[in-house]
N, C-alpha and C. Protein backbone atom coordinates (compact mmCIF):
# COMPACT_ATOMS: atom_id res chain seq x y z
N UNK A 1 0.81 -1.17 0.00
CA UNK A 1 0.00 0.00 0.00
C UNK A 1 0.87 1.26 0.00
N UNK A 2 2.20 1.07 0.47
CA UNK A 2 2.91 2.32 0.44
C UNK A 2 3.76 2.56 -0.72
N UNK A 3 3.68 1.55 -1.38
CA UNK A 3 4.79 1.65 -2.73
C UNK A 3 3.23 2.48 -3.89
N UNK A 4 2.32 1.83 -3.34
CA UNK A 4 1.34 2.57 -4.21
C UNK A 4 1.01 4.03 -4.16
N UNK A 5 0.57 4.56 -3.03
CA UNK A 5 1.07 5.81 -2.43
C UNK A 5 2.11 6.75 -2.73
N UNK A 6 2.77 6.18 -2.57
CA UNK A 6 4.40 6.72 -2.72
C UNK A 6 4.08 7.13 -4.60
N UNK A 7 3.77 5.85 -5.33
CA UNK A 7 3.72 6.21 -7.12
C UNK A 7 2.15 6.84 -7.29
N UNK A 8 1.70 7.29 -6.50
CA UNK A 8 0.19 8.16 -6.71
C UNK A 8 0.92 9.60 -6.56
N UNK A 9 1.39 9.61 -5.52
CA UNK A 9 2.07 11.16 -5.06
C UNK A 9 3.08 11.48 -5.98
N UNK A 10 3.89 10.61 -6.14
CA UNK A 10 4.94 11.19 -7.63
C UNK A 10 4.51 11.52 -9.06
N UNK A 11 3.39 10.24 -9.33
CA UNK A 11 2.48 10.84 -10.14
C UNK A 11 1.85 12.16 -10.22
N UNK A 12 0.96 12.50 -8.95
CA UNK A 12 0.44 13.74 -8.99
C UNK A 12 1.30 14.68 -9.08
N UNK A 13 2.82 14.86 -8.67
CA UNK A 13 4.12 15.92 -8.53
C UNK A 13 3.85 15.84 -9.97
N UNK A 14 4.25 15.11 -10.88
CA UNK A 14 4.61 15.23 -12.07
C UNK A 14 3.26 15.95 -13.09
N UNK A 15 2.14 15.76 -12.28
CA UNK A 15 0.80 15.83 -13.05
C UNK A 15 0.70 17.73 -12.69
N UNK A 16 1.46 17.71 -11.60
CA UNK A 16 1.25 19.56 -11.06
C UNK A 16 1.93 20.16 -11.90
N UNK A 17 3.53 19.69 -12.36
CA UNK A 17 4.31 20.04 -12.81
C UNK A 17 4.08 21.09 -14.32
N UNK A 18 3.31 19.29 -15.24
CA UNK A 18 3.20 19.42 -16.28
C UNK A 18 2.09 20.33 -16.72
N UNK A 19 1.19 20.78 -15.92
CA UNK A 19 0.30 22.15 -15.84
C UNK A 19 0.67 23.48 -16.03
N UNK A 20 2.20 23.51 -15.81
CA UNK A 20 2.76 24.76 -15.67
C UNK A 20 2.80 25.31 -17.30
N UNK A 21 2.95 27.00 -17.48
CA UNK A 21 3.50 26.83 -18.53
C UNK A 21 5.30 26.25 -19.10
N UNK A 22 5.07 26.01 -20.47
CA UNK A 22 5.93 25.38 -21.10
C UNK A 22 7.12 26.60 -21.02
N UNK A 23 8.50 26.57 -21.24
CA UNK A 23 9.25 27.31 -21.40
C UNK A 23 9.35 28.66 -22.57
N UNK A 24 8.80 28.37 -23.62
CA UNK A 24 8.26 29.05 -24.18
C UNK A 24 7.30 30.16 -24.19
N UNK A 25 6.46 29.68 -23.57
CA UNK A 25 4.87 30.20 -23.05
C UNK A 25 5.70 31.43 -21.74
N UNK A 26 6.69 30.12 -21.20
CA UNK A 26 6.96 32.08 -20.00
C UNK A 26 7.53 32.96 -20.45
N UNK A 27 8.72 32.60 -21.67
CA UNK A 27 9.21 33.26 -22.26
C UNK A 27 8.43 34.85 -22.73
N UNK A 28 7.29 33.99 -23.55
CA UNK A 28 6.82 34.98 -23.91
C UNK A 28 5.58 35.88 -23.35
N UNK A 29 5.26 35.10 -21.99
CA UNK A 29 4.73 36.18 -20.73
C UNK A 29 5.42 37.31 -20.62
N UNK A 30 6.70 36.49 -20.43
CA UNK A 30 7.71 37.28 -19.72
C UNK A 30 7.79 38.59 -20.88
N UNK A 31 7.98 38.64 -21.86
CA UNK A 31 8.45 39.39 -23.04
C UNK A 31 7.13 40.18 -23.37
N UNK A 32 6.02 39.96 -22.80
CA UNK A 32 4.88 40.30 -23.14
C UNK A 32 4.84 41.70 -21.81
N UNK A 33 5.16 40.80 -20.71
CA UNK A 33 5.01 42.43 -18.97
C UNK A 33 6.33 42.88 -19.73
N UNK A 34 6.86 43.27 -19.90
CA UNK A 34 8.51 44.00 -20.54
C UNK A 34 7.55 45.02 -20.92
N UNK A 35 7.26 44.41 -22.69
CA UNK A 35 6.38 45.25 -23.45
C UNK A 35 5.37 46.25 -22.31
N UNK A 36 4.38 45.47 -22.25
CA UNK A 36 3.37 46.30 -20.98
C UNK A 36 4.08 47.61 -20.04
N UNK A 37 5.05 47.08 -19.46
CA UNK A 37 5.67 48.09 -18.96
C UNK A 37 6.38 48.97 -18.98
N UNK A 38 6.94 48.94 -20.54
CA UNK A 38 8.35 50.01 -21.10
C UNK A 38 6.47 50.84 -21.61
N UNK A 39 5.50 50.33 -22.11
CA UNK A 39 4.57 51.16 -22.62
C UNK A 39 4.24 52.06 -21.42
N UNK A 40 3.81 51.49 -20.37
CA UNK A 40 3.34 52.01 -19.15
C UNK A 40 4.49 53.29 -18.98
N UNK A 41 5.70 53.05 -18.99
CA UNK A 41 6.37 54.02 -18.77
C UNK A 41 6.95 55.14 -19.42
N UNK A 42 6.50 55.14 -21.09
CA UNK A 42 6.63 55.82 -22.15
C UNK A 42 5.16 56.75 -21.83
N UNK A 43 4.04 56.42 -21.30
CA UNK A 43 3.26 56.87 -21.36
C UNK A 43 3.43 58.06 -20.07
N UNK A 44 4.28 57.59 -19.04
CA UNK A 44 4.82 58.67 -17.87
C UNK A 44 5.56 59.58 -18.29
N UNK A 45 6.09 59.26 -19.22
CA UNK A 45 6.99 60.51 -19.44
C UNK A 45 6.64 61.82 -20.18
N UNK A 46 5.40 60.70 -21.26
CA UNK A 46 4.56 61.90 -21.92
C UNK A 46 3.75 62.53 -21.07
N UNK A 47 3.34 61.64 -20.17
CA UNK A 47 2.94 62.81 -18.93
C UNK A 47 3.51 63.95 -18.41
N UNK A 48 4.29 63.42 -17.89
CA UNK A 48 5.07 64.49 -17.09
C UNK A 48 6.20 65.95 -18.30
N UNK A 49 6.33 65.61 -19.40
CA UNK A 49 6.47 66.03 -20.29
C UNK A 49 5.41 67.61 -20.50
N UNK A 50 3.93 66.72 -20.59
CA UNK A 50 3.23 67.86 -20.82
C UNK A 50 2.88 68.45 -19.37
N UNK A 51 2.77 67.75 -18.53
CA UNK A 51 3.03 68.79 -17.08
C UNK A 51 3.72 69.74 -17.15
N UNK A 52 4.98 69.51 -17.24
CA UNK A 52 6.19 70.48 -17.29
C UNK A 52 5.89 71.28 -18.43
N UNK A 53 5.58 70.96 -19.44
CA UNK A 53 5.05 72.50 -20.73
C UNK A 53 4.02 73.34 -20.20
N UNK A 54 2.65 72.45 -19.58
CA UNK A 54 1.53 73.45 -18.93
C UNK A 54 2.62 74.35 -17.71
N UNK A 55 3.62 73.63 -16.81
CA UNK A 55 3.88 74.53 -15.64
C UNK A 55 4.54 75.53 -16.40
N UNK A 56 5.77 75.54 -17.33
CA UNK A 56 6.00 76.75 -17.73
C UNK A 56 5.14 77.60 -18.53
N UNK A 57 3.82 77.32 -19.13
CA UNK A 57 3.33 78.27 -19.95
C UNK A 57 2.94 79.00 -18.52
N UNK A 58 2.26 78.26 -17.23
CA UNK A 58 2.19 78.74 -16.64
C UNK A 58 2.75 80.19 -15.61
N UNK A 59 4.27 79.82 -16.05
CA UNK A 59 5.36 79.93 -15.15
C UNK A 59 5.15 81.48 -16.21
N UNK A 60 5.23 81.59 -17.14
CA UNK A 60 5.44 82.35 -17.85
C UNK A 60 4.09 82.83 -18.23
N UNK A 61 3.24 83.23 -18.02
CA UNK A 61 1.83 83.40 -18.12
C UNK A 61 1.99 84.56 -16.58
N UNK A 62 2.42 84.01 -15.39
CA UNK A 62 2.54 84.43 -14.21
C UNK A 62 3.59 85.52 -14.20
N UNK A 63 4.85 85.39 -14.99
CA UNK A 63 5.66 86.58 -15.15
C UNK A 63 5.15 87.99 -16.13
N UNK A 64 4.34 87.45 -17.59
CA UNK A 64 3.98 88.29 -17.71
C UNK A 64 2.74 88.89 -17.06
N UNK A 65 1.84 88.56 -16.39
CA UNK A 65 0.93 89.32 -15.52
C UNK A 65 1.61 90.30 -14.42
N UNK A 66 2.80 89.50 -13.61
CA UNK A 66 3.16 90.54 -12.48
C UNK A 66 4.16 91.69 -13.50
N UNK A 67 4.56 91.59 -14.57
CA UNK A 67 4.99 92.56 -15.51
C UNK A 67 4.57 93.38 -15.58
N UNK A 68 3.15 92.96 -16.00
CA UNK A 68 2.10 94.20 -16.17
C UNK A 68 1.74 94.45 -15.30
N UNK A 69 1.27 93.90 -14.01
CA UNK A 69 1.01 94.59 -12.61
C UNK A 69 2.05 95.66 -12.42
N UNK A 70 3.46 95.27 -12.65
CA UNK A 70 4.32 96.40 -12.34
C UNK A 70 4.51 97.69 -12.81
N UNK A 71 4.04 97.33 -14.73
CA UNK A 71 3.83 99.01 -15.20
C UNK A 71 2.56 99.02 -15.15
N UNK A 72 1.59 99.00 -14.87
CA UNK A 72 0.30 99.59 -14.65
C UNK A 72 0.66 100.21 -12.84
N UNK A 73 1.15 99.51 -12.49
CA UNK A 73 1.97 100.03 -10.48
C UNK A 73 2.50 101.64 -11.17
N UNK A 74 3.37 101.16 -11.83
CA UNK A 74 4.36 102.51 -12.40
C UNK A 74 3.72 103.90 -13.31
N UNK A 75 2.90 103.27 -13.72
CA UNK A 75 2.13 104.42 -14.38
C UNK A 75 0.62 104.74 -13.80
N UNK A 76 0.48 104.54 -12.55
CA UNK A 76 -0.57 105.03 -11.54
C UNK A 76 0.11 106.17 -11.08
N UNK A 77 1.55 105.24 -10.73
CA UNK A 77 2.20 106.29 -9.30
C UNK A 77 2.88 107.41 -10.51
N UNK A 78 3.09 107.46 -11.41
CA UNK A 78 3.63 108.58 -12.07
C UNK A 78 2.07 109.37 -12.46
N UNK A 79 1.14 109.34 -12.59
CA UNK A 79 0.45 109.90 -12.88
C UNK A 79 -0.37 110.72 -11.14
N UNK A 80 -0.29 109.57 -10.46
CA UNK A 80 -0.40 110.33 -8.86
C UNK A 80 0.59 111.55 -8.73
N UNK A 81 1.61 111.22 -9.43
CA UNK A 81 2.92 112.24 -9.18
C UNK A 81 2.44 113.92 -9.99
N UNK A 82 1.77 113.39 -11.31
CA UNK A 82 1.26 114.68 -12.20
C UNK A 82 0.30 115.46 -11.87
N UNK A 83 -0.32 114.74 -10.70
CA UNK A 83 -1.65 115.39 -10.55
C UNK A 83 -1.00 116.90 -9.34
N UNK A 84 -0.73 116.02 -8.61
CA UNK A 84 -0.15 117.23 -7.45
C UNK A 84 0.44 118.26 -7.95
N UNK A 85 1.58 117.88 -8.69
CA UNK A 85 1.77 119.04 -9.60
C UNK A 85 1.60 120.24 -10.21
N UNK A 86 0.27 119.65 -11.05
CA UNK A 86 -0.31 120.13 -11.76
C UNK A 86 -1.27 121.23 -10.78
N UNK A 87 -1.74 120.91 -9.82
CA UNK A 87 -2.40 121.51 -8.48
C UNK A 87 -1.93 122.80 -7.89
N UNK A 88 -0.64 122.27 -7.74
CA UNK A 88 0.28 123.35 -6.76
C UNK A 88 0.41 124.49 -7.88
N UNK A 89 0.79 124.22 -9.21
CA UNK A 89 0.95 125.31 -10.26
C UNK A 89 0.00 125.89 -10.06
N UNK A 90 -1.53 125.74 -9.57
CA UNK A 90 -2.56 126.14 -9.70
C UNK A 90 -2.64 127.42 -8.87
């Protein structure tokens, strides 16, 4: 009964075994997540790619506004400056 046992259980080892994929088959799992993931990561870069273009249009969107905050600043206070002026001549 134990020699039978013993060739049921080696049997079944061999029966688990042969379920697996073939060498081939992982091969080309394997070659298949590669693919999947160089894509996955081509697709990050185009991300972050156009991140970085929106932050500088941003970046630069933000310089020219405080630009113009600064001469519209500059040509208040020069015109604050004309008025008094113009007063005292009075």
């Amino acid at each position: 009964m134990k020699k039978f046992l013993s060739m049921l259980m080696v049997a079944s080892i061999f029966s688990l075994v042969a379920c697996g994929p073939s060498e081939e088959e992982a091969a080309a799992n394997q070659a298949a997540a590669e693919e999947a993931v160089n894509e996955m990561f081509e697709g990050l870069e185009e991300e972050m790619e156009a991140t970085e273009e929106v932050a500088e249009e941003a970046a630069t969107e933000g310089e020219e506004a405080t630009e113009e905050a600064t001469t519209e600043g500059e040509e208040a206070a020069e015109e604050a400056e004309e008025v008094p002026a113009e007063e005292a001549a009075h």
